[in-house]
Protein backbone atom coordinates (compact mmCIF):
# COMPACT_ATOMS: atom_id res chain seq x y z
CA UNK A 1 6.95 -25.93 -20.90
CA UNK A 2 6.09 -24.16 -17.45
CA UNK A 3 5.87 -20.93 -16.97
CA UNK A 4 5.82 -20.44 -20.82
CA UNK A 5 2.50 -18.92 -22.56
CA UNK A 6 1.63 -22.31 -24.70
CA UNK A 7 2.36 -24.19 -21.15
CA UNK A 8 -0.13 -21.82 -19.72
CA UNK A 9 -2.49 -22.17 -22.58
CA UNK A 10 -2.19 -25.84 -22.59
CA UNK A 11 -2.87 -26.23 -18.67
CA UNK A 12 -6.31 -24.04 -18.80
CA UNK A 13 -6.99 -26.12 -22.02
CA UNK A 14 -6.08 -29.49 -18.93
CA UNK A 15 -8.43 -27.26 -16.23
CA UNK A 16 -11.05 -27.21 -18.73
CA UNK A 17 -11.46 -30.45 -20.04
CA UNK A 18 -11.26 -31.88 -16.20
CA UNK A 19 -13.25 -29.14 -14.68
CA UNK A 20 -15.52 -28.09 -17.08
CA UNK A 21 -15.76 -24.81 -19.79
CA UNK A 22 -17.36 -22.70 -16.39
CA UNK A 23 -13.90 -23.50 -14.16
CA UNK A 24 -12.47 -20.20 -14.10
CA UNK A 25 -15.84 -18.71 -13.56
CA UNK A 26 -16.46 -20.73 -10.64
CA UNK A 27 -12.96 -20.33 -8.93
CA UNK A 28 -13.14 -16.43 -9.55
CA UNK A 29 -16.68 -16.14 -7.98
CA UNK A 30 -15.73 -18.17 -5.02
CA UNK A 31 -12.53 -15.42 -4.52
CA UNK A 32 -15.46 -12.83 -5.08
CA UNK A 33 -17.52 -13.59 -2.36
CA UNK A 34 -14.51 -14.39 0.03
CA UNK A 35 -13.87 -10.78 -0.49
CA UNK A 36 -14.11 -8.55 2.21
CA UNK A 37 -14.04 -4.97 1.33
CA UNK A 38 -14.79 -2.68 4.21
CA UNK A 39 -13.21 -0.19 6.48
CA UNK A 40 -11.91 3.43 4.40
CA UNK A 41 -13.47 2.15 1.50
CA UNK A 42 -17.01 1.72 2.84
CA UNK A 43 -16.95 4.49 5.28
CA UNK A 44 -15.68 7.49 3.87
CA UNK A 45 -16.64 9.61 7.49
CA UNK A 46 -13.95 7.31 9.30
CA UNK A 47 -11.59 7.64 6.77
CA UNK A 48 -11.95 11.70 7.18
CA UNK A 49 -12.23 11.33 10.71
CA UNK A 50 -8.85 9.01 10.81
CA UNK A 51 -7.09 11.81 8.29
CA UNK A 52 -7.08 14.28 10.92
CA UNK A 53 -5.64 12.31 13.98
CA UNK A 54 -3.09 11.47 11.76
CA UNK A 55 -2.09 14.99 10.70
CA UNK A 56 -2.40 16.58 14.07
CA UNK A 57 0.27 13.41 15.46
CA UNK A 58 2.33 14.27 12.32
CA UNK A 59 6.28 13.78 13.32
CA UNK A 60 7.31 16.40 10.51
CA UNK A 61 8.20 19.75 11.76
CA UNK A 62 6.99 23.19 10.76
CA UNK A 63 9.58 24.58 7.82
CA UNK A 64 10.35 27.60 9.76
CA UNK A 65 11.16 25.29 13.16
CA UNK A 66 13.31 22.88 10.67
CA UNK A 67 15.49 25.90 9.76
CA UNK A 68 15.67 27.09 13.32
CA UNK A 69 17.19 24.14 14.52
CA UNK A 70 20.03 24.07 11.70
CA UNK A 71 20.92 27.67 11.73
CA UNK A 72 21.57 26.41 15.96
CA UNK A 73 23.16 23.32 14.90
CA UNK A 74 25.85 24.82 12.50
CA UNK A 75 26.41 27.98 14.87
CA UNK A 76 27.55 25.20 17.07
CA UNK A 77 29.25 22.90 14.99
CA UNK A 78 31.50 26.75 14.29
CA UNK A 79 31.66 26.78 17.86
CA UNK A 80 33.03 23.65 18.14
CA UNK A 81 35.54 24.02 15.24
CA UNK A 82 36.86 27.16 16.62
CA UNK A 83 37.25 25.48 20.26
């Protein structure tokens, strides 16, 4: 019955009995405090700060400069064509 609900319910019914009613408790707590959370979500200032370097290195082009480039690139494709 793996991978089945009763199998499930059946093997924490197994953890129990071994490991005692608190098992799941204890393994969850130990995950807990293994838990690092840090970085953007404890420092909201270096997340800001990090925003901006990333938006002034942004590789997306301005709208206007996107059409610019395709208004040049089809006048030359018609170029081409009538070559």
């Amino acid at each position: 019955m793996p991978g089945t609900v009763k199998g499930g319910k059946q093997a924490a019914a197994t953890n129990k009995k071994k490991y005692g009613k608190d098992f799941y408790a204890r393994i969850g707590a130990v995950g807990g405090k293994k838990g690092t959370t840090g970085g953007f979500a404890a420092n909201r200032e270096l997340a800001r700060i990090a925003g901006a370097k990333g938006g002034r290195i942004s590789r997306r082009r301005k709208a206007a400069e996107v059409a610019e480039v395709t208004v040049q690139q089809s006048a030359q494709n018609d170029f081409e064509l009538a070559a």
